[in-house]
N, C-alpha and C. Protein backbone atom coordinates (compact mmCIF):
# COMPACT_ATOMS: atom_id res chain seq x y z
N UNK A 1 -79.45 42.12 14.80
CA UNK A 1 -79.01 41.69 13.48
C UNK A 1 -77.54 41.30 13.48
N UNK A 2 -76.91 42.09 14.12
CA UNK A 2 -75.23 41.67 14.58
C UNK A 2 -74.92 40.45 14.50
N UNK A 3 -75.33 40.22 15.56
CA UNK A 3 -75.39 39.03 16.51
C UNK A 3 -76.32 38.09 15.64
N UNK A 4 -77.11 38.05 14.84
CA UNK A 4 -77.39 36.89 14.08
C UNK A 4 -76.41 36.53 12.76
N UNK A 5 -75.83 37.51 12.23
CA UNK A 5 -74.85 37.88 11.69
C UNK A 5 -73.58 36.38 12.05
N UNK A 6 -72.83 37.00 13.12
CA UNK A 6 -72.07 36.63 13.56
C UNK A 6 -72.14 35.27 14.03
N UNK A 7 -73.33 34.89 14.58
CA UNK A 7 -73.71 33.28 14.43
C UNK A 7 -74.07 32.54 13.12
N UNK A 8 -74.33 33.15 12.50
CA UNK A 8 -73.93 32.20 10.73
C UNK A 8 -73.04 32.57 10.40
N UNK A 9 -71.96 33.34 10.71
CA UNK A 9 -71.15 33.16 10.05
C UNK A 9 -70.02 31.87 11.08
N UNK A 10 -70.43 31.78 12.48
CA UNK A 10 -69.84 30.52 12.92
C UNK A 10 -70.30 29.56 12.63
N UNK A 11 -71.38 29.36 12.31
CA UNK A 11 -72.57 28.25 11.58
C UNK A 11 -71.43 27.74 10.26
N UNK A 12 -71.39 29.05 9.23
CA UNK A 12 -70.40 28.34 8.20
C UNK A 12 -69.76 28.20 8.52
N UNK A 13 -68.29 28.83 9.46
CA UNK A 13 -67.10 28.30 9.79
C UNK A 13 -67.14 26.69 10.20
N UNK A 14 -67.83 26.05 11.01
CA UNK A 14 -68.11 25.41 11.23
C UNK A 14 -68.28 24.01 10.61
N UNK A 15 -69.22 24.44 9.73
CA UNK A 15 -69.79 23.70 8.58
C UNK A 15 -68.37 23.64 7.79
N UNK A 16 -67.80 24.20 7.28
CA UNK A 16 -66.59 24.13 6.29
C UNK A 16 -65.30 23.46 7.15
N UNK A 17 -65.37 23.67 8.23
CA UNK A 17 -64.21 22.40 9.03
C UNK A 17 -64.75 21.14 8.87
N UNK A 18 -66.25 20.75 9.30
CA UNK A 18 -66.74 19.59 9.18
C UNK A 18 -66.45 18.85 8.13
N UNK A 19 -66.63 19.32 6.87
CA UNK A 19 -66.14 18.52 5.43
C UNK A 19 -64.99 19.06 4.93
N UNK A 20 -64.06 19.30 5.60
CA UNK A 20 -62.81 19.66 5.32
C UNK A 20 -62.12 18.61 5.85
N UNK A 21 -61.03 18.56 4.67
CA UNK A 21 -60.85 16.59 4.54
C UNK A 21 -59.40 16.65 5.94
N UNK A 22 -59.55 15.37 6.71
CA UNK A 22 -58.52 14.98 7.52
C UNK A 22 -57.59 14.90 6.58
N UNK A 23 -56.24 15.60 7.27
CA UNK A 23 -54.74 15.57 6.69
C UNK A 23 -54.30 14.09 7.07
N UNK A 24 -53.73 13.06 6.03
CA UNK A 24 -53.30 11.98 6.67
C UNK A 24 -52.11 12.23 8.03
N UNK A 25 -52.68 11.14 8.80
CA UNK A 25 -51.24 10.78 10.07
C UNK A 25 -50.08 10.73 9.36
N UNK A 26 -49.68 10.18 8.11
CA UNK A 26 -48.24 10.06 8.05
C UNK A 26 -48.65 10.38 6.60
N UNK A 27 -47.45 11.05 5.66
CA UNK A 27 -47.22 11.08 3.92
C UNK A 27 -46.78 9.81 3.53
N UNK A 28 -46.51 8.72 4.25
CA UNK A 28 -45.37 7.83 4.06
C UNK A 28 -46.76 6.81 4.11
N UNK A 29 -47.62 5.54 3.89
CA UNK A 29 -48.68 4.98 3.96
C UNK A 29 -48.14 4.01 5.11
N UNK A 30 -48.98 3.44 6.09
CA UNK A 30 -48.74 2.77 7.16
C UNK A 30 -49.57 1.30 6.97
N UNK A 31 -49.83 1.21 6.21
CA UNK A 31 -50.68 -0.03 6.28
C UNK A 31 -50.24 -1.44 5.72
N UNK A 32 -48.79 -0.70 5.09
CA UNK A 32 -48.51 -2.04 4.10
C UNK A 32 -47.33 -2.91 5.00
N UNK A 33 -46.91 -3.47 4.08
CA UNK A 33 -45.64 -4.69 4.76
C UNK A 33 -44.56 -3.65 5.07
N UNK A 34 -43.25 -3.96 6.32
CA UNK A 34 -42.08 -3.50 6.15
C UNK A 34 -42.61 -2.35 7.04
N UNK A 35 -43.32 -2.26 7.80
CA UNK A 35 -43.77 -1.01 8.19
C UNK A 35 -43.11 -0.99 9.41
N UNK A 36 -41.75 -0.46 10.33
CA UNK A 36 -41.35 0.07 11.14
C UNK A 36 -41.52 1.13 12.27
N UNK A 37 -42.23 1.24 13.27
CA UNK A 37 -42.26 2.46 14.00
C UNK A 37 -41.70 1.69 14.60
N UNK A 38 -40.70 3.39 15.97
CA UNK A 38 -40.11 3.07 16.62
C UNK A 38 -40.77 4.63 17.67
N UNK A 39 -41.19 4.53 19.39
CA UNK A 39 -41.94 5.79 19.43
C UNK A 39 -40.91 5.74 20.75
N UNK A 40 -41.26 7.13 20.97
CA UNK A 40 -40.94 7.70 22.74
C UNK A 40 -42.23 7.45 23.09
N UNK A 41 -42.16 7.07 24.45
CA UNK A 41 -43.60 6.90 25.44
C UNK A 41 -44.36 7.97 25.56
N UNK A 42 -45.72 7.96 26.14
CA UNK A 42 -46.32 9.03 25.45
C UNK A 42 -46.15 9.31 27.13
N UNK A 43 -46.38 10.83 27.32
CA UNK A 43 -46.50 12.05 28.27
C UNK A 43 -46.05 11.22 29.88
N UNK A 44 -44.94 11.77 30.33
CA UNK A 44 -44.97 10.85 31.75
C UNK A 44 -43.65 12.64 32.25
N UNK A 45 -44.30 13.35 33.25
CA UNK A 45 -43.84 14.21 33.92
C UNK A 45 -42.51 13.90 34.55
N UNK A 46 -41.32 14.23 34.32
CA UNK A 46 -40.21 14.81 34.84
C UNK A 46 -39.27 14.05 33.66
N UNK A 47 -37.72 13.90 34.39
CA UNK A 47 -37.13 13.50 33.44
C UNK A 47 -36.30 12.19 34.56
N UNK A 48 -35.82 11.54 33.65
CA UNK A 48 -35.37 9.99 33.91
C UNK A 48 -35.87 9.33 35.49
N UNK A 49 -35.39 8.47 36.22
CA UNK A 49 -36.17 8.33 36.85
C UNK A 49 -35.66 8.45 38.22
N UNK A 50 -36.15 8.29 39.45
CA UNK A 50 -36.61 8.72 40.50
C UNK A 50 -35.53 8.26 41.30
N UNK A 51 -34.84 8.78 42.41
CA UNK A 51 -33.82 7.83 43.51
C UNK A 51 -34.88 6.55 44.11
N UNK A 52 -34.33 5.48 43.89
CA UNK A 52 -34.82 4.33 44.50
C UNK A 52 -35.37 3.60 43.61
N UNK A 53 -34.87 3.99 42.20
CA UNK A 53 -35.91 3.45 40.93
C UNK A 53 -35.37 1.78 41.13
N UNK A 54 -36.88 1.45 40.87
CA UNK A 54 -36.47 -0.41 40.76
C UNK A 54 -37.48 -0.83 39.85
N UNK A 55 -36.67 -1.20 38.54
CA UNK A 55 -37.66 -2.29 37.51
C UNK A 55 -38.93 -2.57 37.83
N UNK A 56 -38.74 -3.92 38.79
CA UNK A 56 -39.66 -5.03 39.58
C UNK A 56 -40.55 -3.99 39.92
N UNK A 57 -40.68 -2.48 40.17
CA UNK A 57 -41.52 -1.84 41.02
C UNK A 57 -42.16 -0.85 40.40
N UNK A 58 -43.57 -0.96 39.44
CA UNK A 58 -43.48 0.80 38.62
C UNK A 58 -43.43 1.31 39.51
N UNK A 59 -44.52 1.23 40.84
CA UNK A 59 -44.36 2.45 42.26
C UNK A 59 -43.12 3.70 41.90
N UNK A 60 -42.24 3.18 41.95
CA UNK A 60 -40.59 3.52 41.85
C UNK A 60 -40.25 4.54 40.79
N UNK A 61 -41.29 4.18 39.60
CA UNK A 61 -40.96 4.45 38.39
C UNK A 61 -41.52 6.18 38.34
N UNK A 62 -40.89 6.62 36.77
CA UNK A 62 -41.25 8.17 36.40
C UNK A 62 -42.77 7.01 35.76
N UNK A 63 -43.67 7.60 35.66
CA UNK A 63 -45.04 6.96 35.50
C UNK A 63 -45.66 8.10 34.55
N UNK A 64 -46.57 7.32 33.12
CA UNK A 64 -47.30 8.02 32.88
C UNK A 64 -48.53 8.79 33.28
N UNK A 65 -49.09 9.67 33.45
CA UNK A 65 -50.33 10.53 34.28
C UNK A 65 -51.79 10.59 33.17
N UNK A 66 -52.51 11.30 33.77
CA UNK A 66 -53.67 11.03 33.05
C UNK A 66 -53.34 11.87 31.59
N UNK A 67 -53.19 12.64 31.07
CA UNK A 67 -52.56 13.52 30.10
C UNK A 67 -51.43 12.81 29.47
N UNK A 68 -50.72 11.35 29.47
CA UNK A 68 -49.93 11.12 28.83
C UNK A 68 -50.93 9.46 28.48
N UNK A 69 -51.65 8.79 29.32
CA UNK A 69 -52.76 8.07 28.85
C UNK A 69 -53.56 8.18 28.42
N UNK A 70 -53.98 9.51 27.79
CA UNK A 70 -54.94 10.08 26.97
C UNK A 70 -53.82 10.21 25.53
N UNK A 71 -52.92 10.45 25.74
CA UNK A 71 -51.76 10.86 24.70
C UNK A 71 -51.84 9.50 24.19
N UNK A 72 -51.09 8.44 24.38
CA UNK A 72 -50.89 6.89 24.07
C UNK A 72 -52.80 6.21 23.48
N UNK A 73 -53.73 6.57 24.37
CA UNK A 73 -54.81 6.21 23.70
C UNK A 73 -55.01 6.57 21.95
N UNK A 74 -54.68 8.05 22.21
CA UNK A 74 -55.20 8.44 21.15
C UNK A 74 -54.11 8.24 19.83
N UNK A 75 -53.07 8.12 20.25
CA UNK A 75 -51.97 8.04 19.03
C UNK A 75 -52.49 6.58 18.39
N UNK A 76 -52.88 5.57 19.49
CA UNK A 76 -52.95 3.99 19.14
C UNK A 76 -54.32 4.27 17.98
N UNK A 77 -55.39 4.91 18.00
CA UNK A 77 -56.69 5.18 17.47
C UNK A 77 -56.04 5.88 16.36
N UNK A 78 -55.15 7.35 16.16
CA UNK A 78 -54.91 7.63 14.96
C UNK A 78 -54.21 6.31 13.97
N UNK A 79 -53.14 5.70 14.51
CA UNK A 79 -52.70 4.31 13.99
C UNK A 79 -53.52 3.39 13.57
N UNK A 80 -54.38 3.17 14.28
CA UNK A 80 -55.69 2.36 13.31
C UNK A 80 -56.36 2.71 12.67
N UNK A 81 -56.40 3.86 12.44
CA UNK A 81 -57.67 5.11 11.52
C UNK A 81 -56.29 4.90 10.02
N UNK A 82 -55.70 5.18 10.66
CA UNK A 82 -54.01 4.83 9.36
C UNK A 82 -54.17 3.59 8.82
N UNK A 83 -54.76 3.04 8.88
CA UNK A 83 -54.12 1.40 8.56
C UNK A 83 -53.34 0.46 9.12
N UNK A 84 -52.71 0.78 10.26
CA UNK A 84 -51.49 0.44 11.18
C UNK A 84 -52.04 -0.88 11.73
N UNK A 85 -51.49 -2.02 11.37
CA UNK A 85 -51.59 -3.21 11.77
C UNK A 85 -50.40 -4.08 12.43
N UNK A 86 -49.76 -4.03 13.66
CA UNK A 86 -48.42 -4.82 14.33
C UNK A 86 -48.42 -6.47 14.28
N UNK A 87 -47.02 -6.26 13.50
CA UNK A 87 -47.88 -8.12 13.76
C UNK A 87 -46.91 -8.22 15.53
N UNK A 88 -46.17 -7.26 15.30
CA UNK A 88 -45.47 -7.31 17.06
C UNK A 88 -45.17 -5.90 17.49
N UNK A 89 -45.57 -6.09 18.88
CA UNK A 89 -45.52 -4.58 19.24
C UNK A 89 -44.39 -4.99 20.92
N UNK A 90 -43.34 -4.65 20.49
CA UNK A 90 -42.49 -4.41 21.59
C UNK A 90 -41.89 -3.22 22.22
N UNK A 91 -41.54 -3.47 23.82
CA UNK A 91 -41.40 -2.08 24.65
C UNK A 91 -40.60 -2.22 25.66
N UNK A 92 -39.93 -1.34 25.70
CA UNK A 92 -38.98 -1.48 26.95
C UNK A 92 -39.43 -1.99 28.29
N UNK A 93 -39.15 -2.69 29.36
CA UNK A 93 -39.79 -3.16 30.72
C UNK A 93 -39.69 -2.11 31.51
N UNK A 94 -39.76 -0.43 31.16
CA UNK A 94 -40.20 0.60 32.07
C UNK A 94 -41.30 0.61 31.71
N UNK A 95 -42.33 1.14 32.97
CA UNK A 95 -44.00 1.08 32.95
C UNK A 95 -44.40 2.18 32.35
N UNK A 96 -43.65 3.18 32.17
CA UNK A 96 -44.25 4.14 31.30
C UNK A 96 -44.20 3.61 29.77
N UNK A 97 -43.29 2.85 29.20
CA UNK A 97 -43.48 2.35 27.65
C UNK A 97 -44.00 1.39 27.75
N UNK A 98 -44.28 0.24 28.82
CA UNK A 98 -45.14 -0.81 28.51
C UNK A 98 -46.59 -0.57 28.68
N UNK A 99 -46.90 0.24 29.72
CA UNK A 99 -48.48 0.93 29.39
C UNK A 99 -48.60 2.23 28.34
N UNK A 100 -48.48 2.66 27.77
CA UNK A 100 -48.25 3.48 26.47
C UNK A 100 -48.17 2.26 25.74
N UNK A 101 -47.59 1.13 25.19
CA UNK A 101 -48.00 0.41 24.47
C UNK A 101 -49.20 -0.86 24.79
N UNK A 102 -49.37 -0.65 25.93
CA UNK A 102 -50.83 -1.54 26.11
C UNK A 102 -51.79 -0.30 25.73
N UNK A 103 -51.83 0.65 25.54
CA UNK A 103 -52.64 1.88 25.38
C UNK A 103 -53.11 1.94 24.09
N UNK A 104 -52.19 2.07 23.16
CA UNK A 104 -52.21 2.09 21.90
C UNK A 104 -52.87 1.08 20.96
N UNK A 105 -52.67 0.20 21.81
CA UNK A 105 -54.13 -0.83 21.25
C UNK A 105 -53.81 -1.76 20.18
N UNK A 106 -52.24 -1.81 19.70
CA UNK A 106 -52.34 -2.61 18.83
C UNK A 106 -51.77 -4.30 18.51
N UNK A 107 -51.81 -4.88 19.80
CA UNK A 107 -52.32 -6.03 20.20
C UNK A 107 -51.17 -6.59 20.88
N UNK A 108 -50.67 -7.88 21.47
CA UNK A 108 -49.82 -8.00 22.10
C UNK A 108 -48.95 -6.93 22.44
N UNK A 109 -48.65 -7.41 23.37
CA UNK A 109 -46.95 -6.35 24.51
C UNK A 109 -46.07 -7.39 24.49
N UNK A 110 -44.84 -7.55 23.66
CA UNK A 110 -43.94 -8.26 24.23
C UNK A 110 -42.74 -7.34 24.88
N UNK A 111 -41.97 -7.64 26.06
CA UNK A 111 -41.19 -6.99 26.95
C UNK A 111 -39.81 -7.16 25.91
N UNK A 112 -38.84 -6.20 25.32
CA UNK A 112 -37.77 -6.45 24.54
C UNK A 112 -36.79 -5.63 25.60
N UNK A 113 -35.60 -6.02 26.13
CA UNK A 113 -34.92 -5.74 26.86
C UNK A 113 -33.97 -4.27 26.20
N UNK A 114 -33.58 -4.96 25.43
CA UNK A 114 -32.65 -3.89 23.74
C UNK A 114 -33.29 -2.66 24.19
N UNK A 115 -34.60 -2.49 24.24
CA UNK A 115 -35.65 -0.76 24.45
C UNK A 115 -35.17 -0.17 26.04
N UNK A 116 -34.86 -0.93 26.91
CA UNK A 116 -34.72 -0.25 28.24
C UNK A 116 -34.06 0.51 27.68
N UNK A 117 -34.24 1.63 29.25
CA UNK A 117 -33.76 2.51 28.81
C UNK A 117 -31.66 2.85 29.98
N UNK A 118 -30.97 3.61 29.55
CA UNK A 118 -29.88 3.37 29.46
C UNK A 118 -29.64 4.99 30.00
N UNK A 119 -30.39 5.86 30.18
CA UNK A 119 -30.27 7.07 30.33
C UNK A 119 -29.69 7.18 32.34
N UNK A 120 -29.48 6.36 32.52
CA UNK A 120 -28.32 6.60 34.17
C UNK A 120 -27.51 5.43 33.93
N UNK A 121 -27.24 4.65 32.86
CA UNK A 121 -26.16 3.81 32.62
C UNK A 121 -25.69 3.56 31.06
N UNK A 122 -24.96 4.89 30.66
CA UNK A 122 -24.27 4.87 29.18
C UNK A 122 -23.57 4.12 29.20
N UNK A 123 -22.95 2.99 29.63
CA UNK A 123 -22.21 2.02 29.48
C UNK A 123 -22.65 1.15 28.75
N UNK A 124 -24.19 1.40 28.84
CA UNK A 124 -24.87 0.41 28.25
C UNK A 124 -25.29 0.13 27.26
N UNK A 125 -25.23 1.99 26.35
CA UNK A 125 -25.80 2.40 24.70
C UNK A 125 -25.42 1.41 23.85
N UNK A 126 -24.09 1.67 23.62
CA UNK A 126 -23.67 0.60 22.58
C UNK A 126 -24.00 -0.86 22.31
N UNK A 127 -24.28 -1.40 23.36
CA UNK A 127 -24.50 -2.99 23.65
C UNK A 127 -25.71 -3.06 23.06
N UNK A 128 -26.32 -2.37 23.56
CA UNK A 128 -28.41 -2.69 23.49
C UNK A 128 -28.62 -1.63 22.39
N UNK A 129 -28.21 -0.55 21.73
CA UNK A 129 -27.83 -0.06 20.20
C UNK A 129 -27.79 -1.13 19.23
N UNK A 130 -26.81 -1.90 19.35
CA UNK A 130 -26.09 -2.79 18.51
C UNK A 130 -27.42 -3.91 18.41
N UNK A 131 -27.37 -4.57 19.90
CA UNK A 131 -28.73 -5.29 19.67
C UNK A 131 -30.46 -5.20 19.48
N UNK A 132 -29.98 -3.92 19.38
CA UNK A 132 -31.94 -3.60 18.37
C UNK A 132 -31.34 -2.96 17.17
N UNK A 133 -30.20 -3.09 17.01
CA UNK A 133 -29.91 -3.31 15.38
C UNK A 133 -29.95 -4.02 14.75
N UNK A 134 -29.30 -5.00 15.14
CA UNK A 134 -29.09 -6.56 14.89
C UNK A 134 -30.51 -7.37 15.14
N UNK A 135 -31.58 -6.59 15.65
CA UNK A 135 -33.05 -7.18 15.94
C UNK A 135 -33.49 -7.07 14.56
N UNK A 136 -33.38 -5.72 14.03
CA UNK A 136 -34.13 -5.03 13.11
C UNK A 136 -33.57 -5.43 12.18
N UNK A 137 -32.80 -5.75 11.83
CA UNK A 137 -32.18 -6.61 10.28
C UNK A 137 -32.45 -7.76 9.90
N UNK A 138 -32.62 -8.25 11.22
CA UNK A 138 -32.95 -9.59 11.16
C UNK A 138 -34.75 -10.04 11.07
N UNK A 139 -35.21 -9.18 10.61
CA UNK A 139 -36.75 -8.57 10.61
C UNK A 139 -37.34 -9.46 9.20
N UNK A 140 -38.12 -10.15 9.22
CA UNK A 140 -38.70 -10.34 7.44
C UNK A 140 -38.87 -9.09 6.63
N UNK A 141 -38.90 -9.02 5.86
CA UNK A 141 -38.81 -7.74 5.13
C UNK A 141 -40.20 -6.85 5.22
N UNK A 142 -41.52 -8.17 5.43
CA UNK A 142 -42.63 -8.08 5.11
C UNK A 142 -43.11 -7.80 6.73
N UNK A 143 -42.45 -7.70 7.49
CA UNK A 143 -42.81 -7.32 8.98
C UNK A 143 -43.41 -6.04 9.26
N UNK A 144 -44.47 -5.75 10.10
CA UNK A 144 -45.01 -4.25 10.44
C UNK A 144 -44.89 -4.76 11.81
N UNK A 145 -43.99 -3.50 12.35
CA UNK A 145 -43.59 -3.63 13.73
C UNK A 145 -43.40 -2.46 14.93
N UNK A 146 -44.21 -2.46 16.01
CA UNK A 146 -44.28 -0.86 16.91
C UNK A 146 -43.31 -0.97 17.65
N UNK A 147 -42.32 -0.42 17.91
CA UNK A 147 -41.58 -0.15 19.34
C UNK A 147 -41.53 0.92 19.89
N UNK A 148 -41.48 0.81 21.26
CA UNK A 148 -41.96 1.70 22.32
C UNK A 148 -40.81 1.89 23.17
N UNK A 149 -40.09 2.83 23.25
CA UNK A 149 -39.14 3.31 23.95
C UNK A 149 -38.60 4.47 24.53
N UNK A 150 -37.50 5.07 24.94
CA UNK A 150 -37.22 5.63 25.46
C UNK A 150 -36.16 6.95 24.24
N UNK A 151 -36.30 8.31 24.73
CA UNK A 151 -35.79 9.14 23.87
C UNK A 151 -34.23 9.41 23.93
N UNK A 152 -33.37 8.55 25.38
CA UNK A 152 -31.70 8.18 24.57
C UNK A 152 -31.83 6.72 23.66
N UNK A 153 -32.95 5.82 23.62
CA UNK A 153 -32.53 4.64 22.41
C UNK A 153 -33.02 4.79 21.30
N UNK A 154 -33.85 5.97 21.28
CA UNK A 154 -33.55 6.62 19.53
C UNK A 154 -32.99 7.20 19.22
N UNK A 155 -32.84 8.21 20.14
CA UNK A 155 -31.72 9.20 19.69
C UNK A 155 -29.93 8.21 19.45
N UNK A 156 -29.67 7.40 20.25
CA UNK A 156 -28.59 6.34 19.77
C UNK A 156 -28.75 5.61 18.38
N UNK A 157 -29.70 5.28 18.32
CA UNK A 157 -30.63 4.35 16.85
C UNK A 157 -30.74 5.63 15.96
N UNK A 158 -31.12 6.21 16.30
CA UNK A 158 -31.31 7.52 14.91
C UNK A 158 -30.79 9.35 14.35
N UNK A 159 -30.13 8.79 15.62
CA UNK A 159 -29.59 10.71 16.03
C UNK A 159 -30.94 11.80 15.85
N UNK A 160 -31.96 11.49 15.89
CA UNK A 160 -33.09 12.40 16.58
C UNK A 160 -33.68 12.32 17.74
N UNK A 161 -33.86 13.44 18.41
CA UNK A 161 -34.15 13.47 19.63
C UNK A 161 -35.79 13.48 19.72
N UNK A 162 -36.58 13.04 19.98
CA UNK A 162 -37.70 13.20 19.71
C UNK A 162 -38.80 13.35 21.21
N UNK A 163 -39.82 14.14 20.94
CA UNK A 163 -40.83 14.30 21.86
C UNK A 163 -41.37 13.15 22.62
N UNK A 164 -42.06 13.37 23.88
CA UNK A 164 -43.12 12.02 24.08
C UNK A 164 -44.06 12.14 22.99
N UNK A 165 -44.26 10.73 22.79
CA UNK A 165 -45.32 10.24 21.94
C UNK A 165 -44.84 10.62 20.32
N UNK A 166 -43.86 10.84 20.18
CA UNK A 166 -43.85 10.99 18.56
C UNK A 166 -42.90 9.72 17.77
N UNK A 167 -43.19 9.70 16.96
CA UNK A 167 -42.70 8.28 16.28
C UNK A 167 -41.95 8.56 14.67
N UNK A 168 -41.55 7.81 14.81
CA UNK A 168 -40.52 7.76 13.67
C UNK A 168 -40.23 6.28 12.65
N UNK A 169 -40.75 6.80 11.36
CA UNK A 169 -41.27 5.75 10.68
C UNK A 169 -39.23 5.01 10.34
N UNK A 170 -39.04 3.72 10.17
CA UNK A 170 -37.86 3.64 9.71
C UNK A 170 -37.56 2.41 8.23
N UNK A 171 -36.64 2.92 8.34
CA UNK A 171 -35.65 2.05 7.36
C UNK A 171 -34.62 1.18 7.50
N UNK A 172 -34.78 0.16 7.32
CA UNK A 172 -33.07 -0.56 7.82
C UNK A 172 -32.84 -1.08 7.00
N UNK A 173 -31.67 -1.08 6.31
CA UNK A 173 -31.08 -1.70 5.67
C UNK A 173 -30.27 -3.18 6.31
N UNK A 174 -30.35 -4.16 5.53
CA UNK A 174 -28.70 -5.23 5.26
C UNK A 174 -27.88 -4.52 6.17
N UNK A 175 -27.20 -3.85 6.29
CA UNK A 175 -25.97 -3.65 6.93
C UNK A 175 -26.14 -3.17 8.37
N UNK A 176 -27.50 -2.78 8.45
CA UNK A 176 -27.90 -2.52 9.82
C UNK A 176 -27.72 -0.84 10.01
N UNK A 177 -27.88 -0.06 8.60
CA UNK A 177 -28.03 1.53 8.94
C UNK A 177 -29.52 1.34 8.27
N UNK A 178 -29.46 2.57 9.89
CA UNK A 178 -31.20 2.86 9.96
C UNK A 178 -31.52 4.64 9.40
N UNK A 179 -32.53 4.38 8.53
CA UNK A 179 -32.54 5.75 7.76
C UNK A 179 -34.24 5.86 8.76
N UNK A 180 -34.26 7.23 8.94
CA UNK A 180 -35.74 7.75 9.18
C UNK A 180 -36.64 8.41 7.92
N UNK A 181 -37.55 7.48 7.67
CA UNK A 181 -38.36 8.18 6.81
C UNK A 181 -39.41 9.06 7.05
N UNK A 182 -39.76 9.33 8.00
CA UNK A 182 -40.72 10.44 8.66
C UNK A 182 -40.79 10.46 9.81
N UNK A 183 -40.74 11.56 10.32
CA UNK A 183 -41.37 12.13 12.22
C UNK A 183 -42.81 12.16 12.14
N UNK A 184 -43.16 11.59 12.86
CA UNK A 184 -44.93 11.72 12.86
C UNK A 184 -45.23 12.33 14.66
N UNK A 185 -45.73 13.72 14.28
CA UNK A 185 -45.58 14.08 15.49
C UNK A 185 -46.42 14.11 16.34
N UNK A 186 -46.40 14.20 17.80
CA UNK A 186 -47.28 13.62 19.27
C UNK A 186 -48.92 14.12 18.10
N UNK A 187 -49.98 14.00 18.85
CA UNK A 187 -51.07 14.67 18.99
C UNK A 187 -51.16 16.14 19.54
């Protein structure tokens, strides 16, 4: 009797998750015009990249693994379950953000230089800061747009440091200050 017990009562547990309503992906609605993400690449093991790193070569590269292409799949699927429509989806030319954004599914990859990443050459923040500022202002207002990058060119762009795979909805103003309107965090 226990034990039948205890299996209806996982029967209801069960049952009451099933029609227990999905929490939206974001409070902020993703589907309309003006829609901004800007993400860290999803799951790629160690930190910056490797002696002998060369562009031209992912070989070379810190690389995403099966656990960070399951990460990027599934964020791209919550984004479309959202409403999330890109009319451009750009990414830094490291292979961990350009496959994380071929992953995500939401249609073209264009290569934007501004997203490399800068984390073994700070000489470089300010320059490529300035120019995915000056990208983003220059934006139609009515633009929905993904970028895929690296966690020193947001943290430069936004002063948050953020996880792989988590994204950050934005704001830009005219003058080129960028406000964050929500962290939407990994899976």
């Amino acid at each position: 009797m226990t034990r039948r017990r205890t299996l209806l009562r996982t029967l209801v547990a069960l049952a009451a998750l099933a029609v227990a309503p999905v929490p939206p992906l974001a409070a902020q609605p993703l589907d309309g015009p003006g829609t901004i993400l800007i993400m860290r690449h999803a799951l790629a093991p160690g930190v910056g990249d490797p002696a002998g790193f060369r562009l031209d070569d992912p070989s070379t590269q810190r690389n995403l693994d099966e656990t960070g292409r399951a990460q990027a799949r599934a964020i791209g699927a919550r984004l479309r379950a959202a409403g999330f429509v890109a009319d451009r989806v750009l990414t830094s030319r490291w292979r961990r953000c350009s496959e994380t954004a071929e992953l995500l599914d939401l249609g073209p990859v264009e290569p934007f230089p501004a997203l490399d990443s800068f984390f073994g050459r700070r000489e470089r923040r300010a320059e490529q800061t300035e120019a995915l500022r000056r990208f983003l202002t220059e934006l139609p207002p009515e633009s929905r747009v993904m970028l895929v990058t690296h966690q020193v060119n947001i943290t430069a762009l936004t002063g948050v440091v953020p996880r792989s795979g988590e994204i950050l909805s934005l704001a830009v103003g005219a003058d080129g200050a960028v406000e964050v309107l929500e962290r939407i965090p990994p899976p």
